[in-house]
C-alpha atoms as a PDB file:
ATOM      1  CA  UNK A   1       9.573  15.428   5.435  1.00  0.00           C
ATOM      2  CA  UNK A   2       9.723  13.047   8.488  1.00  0.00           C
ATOM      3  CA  UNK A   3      10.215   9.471   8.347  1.00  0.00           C
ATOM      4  CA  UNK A   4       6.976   8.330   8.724  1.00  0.00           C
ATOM      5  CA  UNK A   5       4.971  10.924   6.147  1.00  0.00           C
ATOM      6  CA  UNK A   6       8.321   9.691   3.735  1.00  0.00           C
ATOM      7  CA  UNK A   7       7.058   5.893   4.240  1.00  0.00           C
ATOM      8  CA  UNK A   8       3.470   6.913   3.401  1.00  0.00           C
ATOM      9  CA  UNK A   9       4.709   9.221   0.659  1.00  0.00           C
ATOM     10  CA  UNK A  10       6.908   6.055  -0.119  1.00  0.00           C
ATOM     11  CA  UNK A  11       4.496   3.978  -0.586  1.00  0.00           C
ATOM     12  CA  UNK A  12       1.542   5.665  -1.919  1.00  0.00           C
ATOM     13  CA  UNK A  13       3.974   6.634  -4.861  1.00  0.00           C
ATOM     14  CA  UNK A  14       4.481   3.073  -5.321  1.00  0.00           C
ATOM     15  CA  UNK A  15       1.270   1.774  -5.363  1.00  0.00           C
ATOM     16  CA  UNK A  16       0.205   4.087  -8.024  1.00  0.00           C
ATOM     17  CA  UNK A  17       3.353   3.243 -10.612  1.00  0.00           C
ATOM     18  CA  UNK A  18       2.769  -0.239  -9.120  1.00  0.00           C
ATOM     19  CA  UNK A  19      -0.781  -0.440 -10.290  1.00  0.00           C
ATOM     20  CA  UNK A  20      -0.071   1.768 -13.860  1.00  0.00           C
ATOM     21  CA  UNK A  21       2.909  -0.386 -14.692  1.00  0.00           C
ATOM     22  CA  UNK A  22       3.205  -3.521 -13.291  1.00  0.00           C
ATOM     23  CA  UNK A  23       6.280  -5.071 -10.917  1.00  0.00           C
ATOM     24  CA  UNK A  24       8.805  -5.200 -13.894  1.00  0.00           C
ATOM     25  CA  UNK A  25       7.334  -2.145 -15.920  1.00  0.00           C
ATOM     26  CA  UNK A  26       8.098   0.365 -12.131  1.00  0.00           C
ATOM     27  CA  UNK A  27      11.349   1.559 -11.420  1.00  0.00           C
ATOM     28  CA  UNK A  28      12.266   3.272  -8.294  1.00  0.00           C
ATOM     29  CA  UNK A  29      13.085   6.263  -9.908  1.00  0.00           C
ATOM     30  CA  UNK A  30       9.303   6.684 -10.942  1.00  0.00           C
ATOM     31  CA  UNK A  31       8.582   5.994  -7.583  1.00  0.00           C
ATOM     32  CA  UNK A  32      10.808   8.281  -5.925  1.00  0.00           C
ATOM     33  CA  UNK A  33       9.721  11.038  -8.511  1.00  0.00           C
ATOM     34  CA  UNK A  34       6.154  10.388  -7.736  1.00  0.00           C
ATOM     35  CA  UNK A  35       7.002  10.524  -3.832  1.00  0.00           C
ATOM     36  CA  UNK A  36       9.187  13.519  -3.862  1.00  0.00           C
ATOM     37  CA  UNK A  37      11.788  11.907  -2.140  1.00  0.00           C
ATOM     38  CA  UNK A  38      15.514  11.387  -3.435  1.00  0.00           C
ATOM     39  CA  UNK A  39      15.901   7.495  -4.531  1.00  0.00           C
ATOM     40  CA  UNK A  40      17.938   7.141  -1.968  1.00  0.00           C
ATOM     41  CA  UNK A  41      15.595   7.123   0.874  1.00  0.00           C
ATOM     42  CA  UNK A  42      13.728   4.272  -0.937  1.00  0.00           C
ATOM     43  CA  UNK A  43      16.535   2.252  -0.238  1.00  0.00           C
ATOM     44  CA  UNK A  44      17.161   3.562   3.101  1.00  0.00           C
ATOM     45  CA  UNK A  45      13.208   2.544   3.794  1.00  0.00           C
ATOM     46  CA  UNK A  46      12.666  -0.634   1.965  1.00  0.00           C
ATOM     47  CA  UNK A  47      15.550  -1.987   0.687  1.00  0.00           C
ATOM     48  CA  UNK A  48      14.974  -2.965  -2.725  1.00  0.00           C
ATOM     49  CA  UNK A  49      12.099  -2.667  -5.509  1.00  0.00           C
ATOM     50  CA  UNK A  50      11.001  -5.870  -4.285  1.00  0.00           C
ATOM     51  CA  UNK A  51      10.655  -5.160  -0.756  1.00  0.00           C
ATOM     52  CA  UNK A  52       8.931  -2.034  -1.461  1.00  0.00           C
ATOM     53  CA  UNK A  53       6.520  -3.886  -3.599  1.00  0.00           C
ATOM     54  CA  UNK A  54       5.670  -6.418  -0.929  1.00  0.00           C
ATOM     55  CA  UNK A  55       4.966  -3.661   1.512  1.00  0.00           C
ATOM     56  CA  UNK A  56       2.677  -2.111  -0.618  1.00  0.00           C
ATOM     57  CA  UNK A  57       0.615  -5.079  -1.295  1.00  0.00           C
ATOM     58  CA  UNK A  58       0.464  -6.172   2.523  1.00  0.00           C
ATOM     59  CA  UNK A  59      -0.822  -2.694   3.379  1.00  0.00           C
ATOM     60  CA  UNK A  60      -3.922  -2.841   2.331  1.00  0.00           C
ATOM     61  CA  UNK A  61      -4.371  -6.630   2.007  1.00  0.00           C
ATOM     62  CA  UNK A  62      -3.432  -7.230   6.038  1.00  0.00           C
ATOM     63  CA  UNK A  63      -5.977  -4.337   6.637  1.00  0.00           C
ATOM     64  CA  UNK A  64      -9.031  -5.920   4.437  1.00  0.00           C
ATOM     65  CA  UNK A  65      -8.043  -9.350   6.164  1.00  0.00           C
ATOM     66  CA  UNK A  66      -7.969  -8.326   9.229  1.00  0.00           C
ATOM     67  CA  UNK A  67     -11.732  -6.782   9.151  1.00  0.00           C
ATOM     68  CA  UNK A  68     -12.953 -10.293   7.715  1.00  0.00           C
ATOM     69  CA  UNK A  69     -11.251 -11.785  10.252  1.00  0.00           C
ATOM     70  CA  UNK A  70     -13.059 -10.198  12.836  1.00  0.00           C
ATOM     71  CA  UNK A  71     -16.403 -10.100  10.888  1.00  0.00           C
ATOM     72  CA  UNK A  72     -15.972 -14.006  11.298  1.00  0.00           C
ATOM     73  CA  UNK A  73     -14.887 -14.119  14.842  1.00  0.00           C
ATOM     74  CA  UNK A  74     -18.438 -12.199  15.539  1.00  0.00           C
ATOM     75  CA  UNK A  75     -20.475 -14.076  13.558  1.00  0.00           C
ATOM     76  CA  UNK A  76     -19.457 -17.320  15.215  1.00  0.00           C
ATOM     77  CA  UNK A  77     -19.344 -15.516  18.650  1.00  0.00           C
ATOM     78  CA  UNK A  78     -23.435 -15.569  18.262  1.00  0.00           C
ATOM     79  CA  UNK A  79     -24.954 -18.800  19.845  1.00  0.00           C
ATOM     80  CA  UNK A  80     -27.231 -18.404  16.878  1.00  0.00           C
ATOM     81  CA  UNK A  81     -24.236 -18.798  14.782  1.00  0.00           C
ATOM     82  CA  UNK A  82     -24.085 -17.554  11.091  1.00  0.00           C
ATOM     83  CA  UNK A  83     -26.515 -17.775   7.725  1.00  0.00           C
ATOM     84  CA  UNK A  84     -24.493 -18.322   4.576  1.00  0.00           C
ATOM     85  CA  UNK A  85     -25.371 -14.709   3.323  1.00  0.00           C
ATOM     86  CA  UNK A  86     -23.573 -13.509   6.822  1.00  0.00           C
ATOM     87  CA  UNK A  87     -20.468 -15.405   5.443  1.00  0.00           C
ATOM     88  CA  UNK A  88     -20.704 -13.720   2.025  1.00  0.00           C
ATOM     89  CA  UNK A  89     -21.182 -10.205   3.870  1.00  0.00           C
ATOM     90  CA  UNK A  90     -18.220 -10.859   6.020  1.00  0.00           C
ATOM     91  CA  UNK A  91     -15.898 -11.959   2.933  1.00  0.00           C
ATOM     92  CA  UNK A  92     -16.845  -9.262   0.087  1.00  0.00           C
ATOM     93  CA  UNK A  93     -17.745  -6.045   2.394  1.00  0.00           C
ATOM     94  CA  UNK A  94     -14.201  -5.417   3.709  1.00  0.00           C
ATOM     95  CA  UNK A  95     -12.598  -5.888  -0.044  1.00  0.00           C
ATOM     96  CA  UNK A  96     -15.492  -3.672  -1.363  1.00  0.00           C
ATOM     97  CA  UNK A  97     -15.065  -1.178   0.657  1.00  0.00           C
ATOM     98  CA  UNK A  98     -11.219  -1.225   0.208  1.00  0.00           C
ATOM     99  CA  UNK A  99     -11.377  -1.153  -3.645  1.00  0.00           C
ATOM    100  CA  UNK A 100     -13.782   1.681  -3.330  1.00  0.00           C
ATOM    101  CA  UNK A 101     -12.130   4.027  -0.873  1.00  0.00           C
ATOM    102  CA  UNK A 102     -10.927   6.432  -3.181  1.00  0.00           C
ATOM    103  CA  UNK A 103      -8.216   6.473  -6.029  1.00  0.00           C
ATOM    104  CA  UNK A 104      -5.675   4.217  -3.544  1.00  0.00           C
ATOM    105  CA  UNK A 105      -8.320   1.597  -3.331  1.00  0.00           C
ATOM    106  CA  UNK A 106      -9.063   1.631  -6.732  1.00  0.00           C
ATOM    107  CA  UNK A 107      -5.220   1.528  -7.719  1.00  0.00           C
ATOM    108  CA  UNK A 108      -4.584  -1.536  -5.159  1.00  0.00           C
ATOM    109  CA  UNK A 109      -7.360  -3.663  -7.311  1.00  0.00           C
ATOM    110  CA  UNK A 110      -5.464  -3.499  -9.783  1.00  0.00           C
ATOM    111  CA  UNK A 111      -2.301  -5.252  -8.253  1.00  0.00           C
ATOM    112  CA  UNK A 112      -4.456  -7.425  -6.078  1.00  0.00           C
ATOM    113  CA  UNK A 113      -6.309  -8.871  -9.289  1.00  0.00           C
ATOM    114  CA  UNK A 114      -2.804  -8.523 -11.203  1.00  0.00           C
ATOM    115  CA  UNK A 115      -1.247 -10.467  -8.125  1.00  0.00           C
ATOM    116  CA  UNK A 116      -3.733 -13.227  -7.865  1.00  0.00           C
ATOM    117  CA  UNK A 117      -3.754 -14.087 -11.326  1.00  0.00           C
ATOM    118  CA  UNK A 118       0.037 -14.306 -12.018  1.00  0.00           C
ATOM    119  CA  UNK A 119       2.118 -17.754 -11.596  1.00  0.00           C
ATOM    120  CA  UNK A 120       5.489 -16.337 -10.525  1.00  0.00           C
ATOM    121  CA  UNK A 121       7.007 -17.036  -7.324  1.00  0.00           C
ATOM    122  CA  UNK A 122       6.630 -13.354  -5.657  1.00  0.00           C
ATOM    123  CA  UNK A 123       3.206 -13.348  -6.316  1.00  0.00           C
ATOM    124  CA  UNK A 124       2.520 -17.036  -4.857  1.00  0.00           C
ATOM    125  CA  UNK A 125       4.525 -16.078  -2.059  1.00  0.00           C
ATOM    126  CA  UNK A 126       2.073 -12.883  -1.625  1.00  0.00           C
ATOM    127  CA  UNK A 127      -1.018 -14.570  -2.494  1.00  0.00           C
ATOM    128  CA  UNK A 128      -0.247 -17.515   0.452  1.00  0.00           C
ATOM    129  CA  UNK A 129       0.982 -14.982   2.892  1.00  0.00           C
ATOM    130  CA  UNK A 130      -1.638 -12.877   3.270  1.00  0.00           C
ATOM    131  CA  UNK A 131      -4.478 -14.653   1.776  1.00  0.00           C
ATOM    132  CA  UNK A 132      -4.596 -18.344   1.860  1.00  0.00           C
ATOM    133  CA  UNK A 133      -4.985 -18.096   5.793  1.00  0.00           C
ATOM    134  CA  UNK A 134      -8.458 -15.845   5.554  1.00  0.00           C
ATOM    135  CA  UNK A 135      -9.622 -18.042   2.848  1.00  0.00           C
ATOM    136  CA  UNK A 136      -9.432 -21.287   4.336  1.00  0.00           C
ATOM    137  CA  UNK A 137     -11.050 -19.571   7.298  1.00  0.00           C
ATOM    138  CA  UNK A 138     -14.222 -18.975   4.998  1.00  0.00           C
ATOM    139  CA  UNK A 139     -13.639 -22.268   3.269  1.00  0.00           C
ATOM    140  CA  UNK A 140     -14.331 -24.104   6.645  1.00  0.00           C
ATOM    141  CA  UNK A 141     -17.301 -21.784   7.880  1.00  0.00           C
ATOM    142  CA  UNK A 142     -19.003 -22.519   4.341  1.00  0.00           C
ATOM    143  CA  UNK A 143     -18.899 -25.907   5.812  1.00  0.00           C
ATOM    144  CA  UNK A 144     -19.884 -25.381   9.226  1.00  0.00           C
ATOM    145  CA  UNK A 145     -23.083 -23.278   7.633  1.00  0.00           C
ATOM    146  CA  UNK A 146     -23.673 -25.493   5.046  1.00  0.00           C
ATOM    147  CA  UNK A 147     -22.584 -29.396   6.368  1.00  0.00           C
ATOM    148  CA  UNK A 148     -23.319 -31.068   3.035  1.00  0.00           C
ATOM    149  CA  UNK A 149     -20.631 -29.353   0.826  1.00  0.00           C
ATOM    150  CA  UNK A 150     -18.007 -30.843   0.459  1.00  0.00           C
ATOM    151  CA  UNK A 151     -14.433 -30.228   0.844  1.00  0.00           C
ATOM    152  CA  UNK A 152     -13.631 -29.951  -2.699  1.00  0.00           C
ATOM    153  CA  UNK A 153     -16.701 -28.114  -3.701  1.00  0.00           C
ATOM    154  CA  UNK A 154     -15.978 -25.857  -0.410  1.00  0.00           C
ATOM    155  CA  UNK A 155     -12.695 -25.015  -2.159  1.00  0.00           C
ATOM    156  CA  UNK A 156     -14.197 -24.379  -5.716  1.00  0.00           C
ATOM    157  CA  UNK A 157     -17.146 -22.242  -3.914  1.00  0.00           C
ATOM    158  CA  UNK A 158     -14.632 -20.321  -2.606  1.00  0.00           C
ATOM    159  CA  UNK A 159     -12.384 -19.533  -5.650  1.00  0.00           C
ATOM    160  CA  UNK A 160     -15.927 -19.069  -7.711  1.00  0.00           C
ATOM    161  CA  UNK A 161     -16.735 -16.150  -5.151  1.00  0.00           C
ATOM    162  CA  UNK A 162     -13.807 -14.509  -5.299  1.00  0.00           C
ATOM    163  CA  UNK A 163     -13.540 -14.169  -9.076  1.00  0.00           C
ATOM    164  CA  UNK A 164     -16.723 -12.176  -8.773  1.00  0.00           C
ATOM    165  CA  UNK A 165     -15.516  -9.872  -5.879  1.00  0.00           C
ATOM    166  CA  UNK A 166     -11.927  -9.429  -8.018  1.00  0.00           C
ATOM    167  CA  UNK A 167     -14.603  -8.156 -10.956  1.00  0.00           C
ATOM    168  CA  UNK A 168     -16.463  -6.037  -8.977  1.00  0.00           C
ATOM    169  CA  UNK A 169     -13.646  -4.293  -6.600  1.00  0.00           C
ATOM    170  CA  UNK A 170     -12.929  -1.391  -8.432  1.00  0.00           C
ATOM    171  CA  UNK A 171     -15.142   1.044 -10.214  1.00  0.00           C
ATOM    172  CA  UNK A 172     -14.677   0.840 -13.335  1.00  0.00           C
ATOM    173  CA  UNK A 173     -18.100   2.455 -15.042  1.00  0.00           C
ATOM    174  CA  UNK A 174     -18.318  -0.749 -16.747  1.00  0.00           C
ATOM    175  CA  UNK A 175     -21.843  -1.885 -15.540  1.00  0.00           C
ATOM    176  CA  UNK A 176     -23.167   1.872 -16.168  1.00  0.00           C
ATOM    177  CA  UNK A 177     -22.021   1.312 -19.832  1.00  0.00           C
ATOM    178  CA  UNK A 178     -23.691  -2.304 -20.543  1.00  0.00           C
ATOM    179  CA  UNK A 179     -27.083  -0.980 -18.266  1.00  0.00           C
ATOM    180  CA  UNK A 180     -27.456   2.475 -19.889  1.00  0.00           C
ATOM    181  CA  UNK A 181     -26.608   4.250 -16.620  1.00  0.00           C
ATOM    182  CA  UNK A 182     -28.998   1.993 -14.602  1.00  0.00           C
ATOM    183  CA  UNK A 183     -25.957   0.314 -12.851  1.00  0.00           C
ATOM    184  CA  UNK A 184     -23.608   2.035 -10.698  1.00  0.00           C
ATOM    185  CA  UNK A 185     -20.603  -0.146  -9.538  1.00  0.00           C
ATOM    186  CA  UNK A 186     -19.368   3.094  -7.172  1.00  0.00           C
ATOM    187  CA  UNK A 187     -22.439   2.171  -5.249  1.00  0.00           C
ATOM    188  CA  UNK A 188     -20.587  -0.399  -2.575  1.00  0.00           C
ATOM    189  CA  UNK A 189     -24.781  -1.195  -0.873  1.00  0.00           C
ATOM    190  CA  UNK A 190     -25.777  -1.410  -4.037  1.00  0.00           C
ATOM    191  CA  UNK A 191     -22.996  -4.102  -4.810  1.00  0.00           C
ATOM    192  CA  UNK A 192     -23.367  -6.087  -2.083  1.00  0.00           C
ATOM    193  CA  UNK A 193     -27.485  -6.008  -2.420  1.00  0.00           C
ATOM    194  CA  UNK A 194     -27.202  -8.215  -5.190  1.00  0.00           C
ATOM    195  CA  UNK A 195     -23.513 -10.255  -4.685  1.00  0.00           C
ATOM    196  CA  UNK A 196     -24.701 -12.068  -1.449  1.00  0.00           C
ATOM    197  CA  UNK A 197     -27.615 -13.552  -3.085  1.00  0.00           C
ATOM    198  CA  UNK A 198     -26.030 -14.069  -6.009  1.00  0.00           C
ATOM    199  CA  UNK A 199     -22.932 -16.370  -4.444  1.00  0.00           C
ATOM    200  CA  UNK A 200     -25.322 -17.848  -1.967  1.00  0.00           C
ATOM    201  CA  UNK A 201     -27.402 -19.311  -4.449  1.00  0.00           C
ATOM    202  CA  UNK A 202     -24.711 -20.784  -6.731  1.00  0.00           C
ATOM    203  CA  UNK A 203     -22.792 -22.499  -2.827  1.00  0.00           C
ATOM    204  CA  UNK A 204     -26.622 -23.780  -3.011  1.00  0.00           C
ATOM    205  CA  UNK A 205     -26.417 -25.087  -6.029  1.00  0.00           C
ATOM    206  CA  UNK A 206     -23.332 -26.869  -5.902  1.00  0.00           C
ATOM    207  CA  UNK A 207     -24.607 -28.423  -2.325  1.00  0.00           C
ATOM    208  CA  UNK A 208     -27.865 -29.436  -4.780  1.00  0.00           C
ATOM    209  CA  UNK A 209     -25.791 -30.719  -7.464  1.00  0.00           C
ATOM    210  CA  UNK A 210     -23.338 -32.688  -5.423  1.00  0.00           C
ATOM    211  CA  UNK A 211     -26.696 -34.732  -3.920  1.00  0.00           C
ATOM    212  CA  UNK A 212     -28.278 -35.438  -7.340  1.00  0.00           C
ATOM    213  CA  UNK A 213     -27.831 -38.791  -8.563  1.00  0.00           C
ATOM    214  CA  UNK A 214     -25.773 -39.080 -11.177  1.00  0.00           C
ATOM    215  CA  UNK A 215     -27.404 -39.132 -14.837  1.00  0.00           C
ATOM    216  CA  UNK A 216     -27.426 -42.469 -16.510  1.00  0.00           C
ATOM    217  CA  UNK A 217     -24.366 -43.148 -18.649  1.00  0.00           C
ATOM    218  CA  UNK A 218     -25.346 -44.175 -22.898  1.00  0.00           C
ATOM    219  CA  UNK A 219     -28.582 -42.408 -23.835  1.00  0.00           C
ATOM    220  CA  UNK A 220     -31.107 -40.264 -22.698  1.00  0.00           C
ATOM    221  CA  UNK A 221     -33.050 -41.625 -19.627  1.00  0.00           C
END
């Protein structure tokens, strides 16, 4: 096997005993097993567990940024510039299409939802690395689109969103259960017919909100 179909080997090995079995539950013997690679050239390739697991993660995650990085840079690029639903396009369209491309996508959801939602120090690190520069990206183009949210409520609009594209990355046959087979959450246009609306509304309504006056304090009005 040459070294670079051992690397992919490598690493789609890991991602899979990644995804089944968490960062402490994997060992690199699994790995190399799953690889068909002596242990030894896991070492020789990525140095430790950890390293390996940080490769696998920035994979796909530098890939998905760097198409909504690009979807942005055109949008803007447009004298026209952007609608808020363009935004929403640009952010949830790469990840969908990531989580859905096949039984690799589907196993990287898994540690990019485990990832995000963990407190530890590796996964910070991962999290700020290779996400909090995309997502402060979107963060300030909500605001460019939409000039009366504000910073804070930019930031919450943000995390809001991306709690519903974490949900909604992976097939999971979930929807098809709850609908009676009228949902299908393989269906990536189908998806993204109904997120964009969805998220663009509730940005909306916390620009709404934000410039109601405030209800009157002791009592009903």
């Amino acid at each position: 096997m040459s070294a670079p179909n051992a690397s992919t080997a490598i690493l789609d090995a890991a991602e899979r005993v990644f995804a089944l079995h968490g960062f402490d539950g994997a060992s690199m013997r699994q790995i190399a097993t799953g690889a068909g690679v002596a242990q030894a050239l896991l070492h020789y390739h990525f140095g430790s567990k950890e390293k390996l697991f940080e490769a696998v993660f920035a994979r796909r995650s530098d890939a998905i940024n760097a198409e909504r990085a690009a979807r942005l840079d055109s949008l803007f690029g447009d004298d026209a510039g952007p609608r808020l639903e363009d935004l929403i396009e640009a952010l949830f369209r790469p990840t969908m299409e990531a989580g859905h491309s096949g039984q690799g996508g589907n196993l990287f959801s898994r540690i990019l939802a485990a990832t995000a939602n963990a407190d530890d120090e590796r996964s910070r690190s991962l999290i700020g690395a290779h996400y909090d520069p995309i997502a402060l990206r979107f963060i300030e183009a909500f605001r460019r689109v939409e000039p009366r949210l504000g910073e804070a409520d930019a930031v919450w609009a943000y995390m809001f969103a991306i709690g519903v594209g974490m949900t909604m990355m992976a097939a999971t046959g979930r929807a098809g259960r709850l609908s009676g087979g009228a949902c299908d959450d393989g269906n990536v246009d189908a998806i993204m017919t109904r997120i964009v609306p969805f998220i663009a509304a509730g940005i909306r309504g916390l620009v709404e909100t934000a410039g109601a006056p405030s209800p009157p304090r002791g009592g009903r009005a």
